[in-house]
Protein backbone atom coordinates (compact mmCIF):
# COMPACT_ATOMS: atom_id res chain seq x y z
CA UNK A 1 7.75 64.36 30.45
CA UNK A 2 8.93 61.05 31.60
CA UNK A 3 7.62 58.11 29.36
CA UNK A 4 6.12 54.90 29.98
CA UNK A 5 9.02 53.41 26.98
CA UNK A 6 12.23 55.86 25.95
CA UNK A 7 12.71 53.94 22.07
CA UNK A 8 14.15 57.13 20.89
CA UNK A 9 17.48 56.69 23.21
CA UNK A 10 17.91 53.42 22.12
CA UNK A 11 17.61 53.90 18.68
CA UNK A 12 19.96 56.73 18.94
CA UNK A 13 22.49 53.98 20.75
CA UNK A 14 22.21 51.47 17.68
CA UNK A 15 21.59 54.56 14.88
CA UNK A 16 24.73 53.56 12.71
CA UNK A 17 24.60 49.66 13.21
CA UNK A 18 20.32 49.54 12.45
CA UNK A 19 21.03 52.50 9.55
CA UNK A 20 23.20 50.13 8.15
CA UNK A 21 20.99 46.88 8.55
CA UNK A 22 18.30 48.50 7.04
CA UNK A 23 19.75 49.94 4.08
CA UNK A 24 21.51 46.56 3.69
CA UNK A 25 18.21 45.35 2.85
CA UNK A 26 16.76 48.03 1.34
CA UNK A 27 19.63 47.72 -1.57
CA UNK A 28 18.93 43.73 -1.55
CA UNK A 29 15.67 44.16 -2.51
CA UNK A 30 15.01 40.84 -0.73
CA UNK A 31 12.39 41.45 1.63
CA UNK A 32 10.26 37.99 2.73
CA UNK A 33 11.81 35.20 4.18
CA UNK A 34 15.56 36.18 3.06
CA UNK A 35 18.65 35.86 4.74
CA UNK A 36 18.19 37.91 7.57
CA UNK A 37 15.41 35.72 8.83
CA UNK A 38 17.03 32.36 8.43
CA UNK A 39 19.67 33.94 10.17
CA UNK A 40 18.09 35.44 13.01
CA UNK A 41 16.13 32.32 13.29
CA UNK A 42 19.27 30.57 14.06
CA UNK A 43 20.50 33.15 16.49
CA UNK A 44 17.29 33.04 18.59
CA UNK A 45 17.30 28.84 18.98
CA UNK A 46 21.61 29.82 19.88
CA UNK A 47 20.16 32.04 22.02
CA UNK A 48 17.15 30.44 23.53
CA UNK A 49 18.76 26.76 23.46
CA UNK A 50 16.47 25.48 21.29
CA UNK A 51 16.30 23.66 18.25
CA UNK A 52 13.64 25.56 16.23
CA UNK A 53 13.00 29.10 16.39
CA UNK A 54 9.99 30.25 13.92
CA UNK A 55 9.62 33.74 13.25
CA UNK A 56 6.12 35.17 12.37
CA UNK A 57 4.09 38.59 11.87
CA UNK A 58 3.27 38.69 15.58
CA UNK A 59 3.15 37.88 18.98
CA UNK A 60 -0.53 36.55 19.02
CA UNK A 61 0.56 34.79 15.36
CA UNK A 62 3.15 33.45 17.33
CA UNK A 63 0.42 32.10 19.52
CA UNK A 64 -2.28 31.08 17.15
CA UNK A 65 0.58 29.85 15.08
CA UNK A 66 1.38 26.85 18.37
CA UNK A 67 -2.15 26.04 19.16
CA UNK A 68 -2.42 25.40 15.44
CA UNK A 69 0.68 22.76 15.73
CA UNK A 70 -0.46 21.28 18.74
CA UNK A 71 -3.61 19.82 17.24
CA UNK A 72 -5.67 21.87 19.22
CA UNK A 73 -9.42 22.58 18.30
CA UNK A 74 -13.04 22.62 18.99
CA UNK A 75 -13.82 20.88 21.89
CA UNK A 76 -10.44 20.85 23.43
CA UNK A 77 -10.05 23.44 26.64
CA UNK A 78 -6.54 25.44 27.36
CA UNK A 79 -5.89 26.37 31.05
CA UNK A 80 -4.21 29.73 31.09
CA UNK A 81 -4.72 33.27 33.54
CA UNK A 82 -7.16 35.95 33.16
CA UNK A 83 -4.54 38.18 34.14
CA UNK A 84 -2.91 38.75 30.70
CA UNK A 85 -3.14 40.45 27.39
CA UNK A 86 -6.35 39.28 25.42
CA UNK A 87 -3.90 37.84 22.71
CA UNK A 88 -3.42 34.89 25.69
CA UNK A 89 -7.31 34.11 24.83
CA UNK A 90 -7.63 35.29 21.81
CA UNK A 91 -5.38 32.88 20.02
CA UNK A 92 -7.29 29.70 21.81
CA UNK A 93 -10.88 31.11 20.26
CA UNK A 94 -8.81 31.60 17.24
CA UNK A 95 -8.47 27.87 16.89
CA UNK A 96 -12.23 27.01 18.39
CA UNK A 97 -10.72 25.85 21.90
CA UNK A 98 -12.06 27.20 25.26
CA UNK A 99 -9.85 28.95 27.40
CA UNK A 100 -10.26 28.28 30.52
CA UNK A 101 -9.42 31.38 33.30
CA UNK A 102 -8.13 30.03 36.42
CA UNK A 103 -6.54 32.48 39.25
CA UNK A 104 -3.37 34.39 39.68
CA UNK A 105 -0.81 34.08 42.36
CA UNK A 106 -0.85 37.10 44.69
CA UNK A 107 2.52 37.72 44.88
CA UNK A 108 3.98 36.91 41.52
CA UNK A 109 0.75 37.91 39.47
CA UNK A 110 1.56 34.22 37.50
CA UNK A 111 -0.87 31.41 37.03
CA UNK A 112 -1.82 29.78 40.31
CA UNK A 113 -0.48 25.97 39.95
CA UNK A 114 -2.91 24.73 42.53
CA UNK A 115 -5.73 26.16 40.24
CA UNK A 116 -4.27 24.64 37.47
CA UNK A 117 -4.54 21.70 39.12
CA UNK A 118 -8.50 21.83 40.28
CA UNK A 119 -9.35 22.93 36.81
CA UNK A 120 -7.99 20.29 34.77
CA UNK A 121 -10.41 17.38 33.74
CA UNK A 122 -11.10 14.96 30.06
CA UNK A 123 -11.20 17.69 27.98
CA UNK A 124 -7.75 19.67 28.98
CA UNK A 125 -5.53 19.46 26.02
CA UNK A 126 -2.86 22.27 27.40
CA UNK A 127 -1.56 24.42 30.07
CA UNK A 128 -0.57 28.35 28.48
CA UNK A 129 1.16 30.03 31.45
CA UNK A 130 2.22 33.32 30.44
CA UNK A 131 5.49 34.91 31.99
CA UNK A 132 3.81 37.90 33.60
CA UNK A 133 5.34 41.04 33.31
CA UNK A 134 8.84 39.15 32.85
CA UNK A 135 8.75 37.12 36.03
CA UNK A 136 9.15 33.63 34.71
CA UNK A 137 5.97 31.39 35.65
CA UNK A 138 6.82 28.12 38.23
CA UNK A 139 7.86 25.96 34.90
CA UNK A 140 8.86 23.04 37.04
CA UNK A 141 5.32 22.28 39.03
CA UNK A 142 3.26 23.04 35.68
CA UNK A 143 5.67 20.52 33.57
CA UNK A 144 4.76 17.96 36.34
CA UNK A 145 1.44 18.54 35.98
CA UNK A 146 1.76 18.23 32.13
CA UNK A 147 3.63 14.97 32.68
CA UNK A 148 0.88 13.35 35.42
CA UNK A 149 -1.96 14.67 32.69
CA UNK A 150 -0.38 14.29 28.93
CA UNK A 151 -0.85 17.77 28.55
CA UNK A 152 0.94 19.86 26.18
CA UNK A 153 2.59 23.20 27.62
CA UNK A 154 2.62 26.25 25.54
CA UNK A 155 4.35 29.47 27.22
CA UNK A 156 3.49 32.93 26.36
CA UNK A 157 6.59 34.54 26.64
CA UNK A 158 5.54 37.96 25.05
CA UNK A 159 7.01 39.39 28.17
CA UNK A 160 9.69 37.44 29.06
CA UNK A 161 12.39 37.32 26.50
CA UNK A 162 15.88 36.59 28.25
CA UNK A 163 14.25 35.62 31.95
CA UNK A 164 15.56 32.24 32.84
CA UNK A 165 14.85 29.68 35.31
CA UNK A 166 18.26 28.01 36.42
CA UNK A 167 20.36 27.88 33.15
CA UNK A 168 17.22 27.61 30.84
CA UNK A 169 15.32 30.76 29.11
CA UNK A 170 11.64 30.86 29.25
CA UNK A 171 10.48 29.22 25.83
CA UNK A 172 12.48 26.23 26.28
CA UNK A 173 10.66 24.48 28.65
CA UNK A 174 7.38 23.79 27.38
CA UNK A 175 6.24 22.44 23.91
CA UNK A 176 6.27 25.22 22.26
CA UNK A 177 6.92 29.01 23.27
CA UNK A 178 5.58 31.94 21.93
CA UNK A 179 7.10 35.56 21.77
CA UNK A 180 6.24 38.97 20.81
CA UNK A 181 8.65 41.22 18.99
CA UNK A 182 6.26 44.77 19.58
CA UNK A 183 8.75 47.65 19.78
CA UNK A 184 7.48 47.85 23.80
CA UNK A 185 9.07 44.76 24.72
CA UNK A 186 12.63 43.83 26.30
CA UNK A 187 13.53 42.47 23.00
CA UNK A 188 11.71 44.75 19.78
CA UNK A 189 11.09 45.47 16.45
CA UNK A 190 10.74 48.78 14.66
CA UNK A 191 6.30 47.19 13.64
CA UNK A 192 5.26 43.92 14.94
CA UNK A 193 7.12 40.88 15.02
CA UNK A 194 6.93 36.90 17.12
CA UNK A 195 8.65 34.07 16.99
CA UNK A 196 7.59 30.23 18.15
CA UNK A 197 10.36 27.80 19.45
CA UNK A 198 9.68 24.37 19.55
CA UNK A 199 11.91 21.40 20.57
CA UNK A 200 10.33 19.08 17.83
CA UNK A 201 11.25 18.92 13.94
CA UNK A 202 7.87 17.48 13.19
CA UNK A 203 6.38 20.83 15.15
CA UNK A 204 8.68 23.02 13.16
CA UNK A 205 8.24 21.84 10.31
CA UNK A 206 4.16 22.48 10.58
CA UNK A 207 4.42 25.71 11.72
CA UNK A 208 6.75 27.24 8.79
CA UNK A 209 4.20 25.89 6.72
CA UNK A 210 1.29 26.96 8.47
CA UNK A 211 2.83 30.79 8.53
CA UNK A 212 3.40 30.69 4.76
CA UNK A 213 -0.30 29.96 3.54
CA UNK A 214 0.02 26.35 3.97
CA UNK A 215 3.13 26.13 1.20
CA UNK A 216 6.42 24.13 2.11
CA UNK A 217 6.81 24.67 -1.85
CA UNK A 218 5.92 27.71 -4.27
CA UNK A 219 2.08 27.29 -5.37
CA UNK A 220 1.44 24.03 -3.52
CA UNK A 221 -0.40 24.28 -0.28
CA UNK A 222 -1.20 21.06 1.85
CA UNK A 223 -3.51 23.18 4.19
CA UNK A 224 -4.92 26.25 4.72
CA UNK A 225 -2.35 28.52 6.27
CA UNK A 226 -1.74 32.15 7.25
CA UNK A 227 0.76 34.61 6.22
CA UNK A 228 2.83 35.38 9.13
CA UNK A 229 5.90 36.12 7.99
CA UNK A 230 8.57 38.41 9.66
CA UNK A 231 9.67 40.31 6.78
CA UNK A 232 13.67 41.45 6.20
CA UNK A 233 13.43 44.82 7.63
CA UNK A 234 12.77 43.63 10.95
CA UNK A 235 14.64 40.43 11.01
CA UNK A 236 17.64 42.93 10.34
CA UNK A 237 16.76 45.07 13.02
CA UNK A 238 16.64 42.39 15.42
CA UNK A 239 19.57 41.07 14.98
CA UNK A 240 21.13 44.01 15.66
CA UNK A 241 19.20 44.23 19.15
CA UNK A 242 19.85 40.77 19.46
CA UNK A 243 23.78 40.84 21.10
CA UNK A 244 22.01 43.75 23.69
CA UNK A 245 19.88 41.67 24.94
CA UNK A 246 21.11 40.57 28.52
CA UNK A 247 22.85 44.07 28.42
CA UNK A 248 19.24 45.51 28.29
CA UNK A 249 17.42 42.76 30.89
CA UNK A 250 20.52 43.82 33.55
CA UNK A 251 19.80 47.35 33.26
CA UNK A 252 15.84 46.74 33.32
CA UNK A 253 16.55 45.02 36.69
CA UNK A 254 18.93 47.73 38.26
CA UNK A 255 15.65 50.37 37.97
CA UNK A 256 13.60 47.84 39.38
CA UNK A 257 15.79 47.56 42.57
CA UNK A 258 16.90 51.15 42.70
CA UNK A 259 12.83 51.66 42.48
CA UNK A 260 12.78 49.31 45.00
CA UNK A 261 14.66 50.91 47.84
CA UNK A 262 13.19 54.79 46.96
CA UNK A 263 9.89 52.93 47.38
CA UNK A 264 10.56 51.45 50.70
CA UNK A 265 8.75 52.21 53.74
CA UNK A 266 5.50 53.40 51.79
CA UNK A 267 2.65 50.67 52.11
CA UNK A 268 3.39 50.41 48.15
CA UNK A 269 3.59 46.56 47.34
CA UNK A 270 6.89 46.70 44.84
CA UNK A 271 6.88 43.89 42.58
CA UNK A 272 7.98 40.12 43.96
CA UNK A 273 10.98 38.20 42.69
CA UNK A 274 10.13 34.53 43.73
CA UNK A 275 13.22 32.98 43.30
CA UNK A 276 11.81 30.10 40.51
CA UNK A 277 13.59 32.53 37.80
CA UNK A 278 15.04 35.47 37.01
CA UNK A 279 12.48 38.74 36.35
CA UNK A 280 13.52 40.70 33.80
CA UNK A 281 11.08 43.65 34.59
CA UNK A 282 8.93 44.15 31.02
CA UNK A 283 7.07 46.32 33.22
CA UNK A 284 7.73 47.35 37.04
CA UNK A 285 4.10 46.92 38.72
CA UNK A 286 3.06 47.93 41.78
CA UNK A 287 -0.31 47.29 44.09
CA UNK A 288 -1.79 50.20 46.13
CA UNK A 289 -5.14 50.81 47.54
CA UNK A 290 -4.52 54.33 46.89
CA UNK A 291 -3.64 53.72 42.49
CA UNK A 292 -5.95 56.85 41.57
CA UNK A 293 -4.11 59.05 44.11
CA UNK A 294 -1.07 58.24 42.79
CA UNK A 295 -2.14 57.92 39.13
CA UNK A 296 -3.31 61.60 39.54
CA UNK A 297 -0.27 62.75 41.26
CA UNK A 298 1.98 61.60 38.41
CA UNK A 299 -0.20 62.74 35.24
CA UNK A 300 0.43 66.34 37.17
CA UNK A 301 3.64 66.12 36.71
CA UNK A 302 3.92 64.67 32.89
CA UNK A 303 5.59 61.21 34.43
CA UNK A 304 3.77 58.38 32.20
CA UNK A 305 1.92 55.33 33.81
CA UNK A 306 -0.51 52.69 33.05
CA UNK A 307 -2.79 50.04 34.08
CA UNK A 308 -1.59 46.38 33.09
CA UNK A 309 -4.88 45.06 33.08
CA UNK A 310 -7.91 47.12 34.22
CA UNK A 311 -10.36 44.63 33.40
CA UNK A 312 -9.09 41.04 33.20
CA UNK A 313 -10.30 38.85 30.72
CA UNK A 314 -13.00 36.72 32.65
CA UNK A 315 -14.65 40.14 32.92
CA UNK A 316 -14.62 40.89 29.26
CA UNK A 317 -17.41 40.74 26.81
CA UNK A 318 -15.47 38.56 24.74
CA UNK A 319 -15.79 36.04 26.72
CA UNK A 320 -19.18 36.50 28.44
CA UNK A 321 -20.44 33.15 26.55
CA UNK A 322 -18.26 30.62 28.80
CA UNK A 323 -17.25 32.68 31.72
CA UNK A 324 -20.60 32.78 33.53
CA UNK A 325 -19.76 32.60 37.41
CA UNK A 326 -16.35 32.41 37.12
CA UNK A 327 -14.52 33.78 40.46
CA UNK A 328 -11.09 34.94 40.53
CA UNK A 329 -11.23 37.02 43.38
CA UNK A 330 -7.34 37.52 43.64
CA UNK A 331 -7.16 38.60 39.67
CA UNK A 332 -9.80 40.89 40.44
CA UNK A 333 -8.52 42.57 43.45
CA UNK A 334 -4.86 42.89 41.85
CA UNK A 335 -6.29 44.32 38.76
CA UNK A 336 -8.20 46.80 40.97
CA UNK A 337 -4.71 47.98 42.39
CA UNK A 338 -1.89 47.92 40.21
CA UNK A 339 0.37 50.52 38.36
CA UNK A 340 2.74 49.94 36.06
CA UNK A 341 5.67 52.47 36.40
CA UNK A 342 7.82 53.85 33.29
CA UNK A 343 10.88 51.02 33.02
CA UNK A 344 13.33 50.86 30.41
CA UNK A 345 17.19 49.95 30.22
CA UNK A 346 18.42 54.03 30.13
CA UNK A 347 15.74 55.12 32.89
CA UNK A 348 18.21 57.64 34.38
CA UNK A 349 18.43 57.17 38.32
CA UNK A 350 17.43 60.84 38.05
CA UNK A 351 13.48 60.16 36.67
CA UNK A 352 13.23 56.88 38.99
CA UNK A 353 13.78 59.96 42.00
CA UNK A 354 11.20 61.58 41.01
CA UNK A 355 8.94 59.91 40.22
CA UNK A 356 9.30 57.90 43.64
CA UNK A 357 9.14 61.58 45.33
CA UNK A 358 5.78 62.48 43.74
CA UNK A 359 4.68 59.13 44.86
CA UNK A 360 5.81 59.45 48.57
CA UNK A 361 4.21 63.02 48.28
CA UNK A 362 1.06 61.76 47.12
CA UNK A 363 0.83 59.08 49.45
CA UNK A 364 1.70 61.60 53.00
């Protein structure tokens, strides 16, 4: 069996260092908002090159936890893809804001900026590009368009942690940028686990209290909050992950390119680096007319594989109230044809072999 996500060899990697985190805490007894947050929360801004790093409970916390800090509300529409997670979405309803699905580029599977554009009228209070897949989206055109517009820009980087564009990390160009900690992802937790950055004190300073019921002090709240807190255990294990990080990202990138060349020369579409950023490969996605061929061919021979998103959100019930003739005809043919492929830093150059030969054999 080859798997989608191989969390056991990594754990086995860090066993001693995250033993030891965890027990650290575990004989503190100090489990919510202790050191090991405000220290990983330092580590992450170091990191990100940023000047406020907010942990939380979760990636679409993380989310909710922005739109909440922007000001946004009823009445107000968000411009983001239909090509994502429903968290994207989610979060916007979660604050009475429209989302507003606008199409994907073909290539890149990121928000379209010329859509963007077309889509954005009075009531546009925010662009939410999310970092596909770990392909950073084009930062510089949508930061324009926030500019011409007075637009805040909040990036979903649930995907994306450690891709850059030039010298700057995704989550450090926009107003605020929100990431998911889910043990999946390039950078992850042993539960669930996010994190907001945020350039502006006032910003930071609303979302630590929004994520801790409303409460800057113990049993005074000036508004009604959430709790979202990232609690020690995790914080601990992160920071152990932490220093692997770019470690992890370069060896995501060398299966990418080694799947790459095996996949050469089969009318599979392997996934596109654009050049804006650097991908660092959450999940290795390719487009075929032929998916259910393959798919079949590799649940035959136990190799995992997945479909990152059958049905995108425009489509969904959820949003059947305010999508009414909505046409996104490249999100739905690219949803119709992708495959996401197992990836993870120790995929040995063995499994990528294979599981490109049962793809060329399905495919003759």
């Amino acid at each position: 069996m080859i798997p989608m996500v191989d969390l056991k060899t990594q754990y086995q990697h860090l066993k001693s260092d995250i033993d030891a985190a965890v027990q650290g805490v575990l004989d503190s007894t100090h489990f919510i908002l202790g050191p090991n947050v405000q220290t990983l929360e330092q580590e992450l801004a170091d990191y990100l090159g940023v000047e406020h790093a907010i942990t939380c409970a979760s990636g679409t916390d993380a989310l909710h936890l922005a739109l909440r800090a922007a000001g946004i509300g009823p009445g107000d529409e968000v411009i983001t893809p239909a090509f994502t997670f429903i968290a994207t979405a989610e979060a916007i309803r979660y604050v009475g804001a429209t989302p507003v699905f606008v199409d994907i580029d073909p290539h890149s599977f990121n928000i379209d900026v010329e859509q963007v554009r077309g889509a954005i009228n009075d009531k546009t209070r925010a662009i939410m590009p999310v970092h596909l897949f770990g392909q950073p989206a084009d930062l510089d055109a949508l930061k324009q368009l926030c500019r011409q517009h007075d637009l805040m820009l909040l990036e979903d980087c649930a995907q994306s942690f450690g891709a850059r564009v030039g010298v700057q990390q995704t989550g450090a160009a926009g107003d605020f940028g929100c990431f998911s900690f889910f043990p999946s992802k390039n950078l992850g937790c042993y539960g669930d686990g996010g994190l907001v950055t945020t350039r502006d004190a006032a910003h930071a300073a609303m979302l630590r209290n929004l994520r801790n019921h409303g409460s800057d002090v113990r049993y005074h709240h000036d508004r009604i909050g959430y709790n979202s807190r990232l609690d020690e255990i995790q914080a601990a294990i992160l920071r152990v992950k932490l220093p692997h990080i770019d470690d992890y990202n370069f060896s995501r990138r060398r299966v990418a390119h080694r799947y790459n060349e095996l996949l050469a020369g089969t009318g599979v579409s392997t996934p596109f680096e654009d050049g804006l950023g650097t991908h660092v490969f959450h999940q290795y996605t390719i487009l075929s007319d032929q998916r259910d061929v393959i798919m079949k061919a590799l649940q035959a021979e136990q190799i995992a594989c997945a479909i990152y998103y059958p049905i995108p959100l425009h489509r969904q019930k959820a949003f059947a109230d305010t999508t009414a003739g909505v046409n996104l005809p490249v999100t739905d043919s690219v949803a119709a044809r992708c495959l996401s492929l197992p990836i993870y830093p120790e995929l040995p150059d063995a499994s990528i072999e294979r599981i490109t030969q049962v793809i060329r054999g399905a495919l003759d």
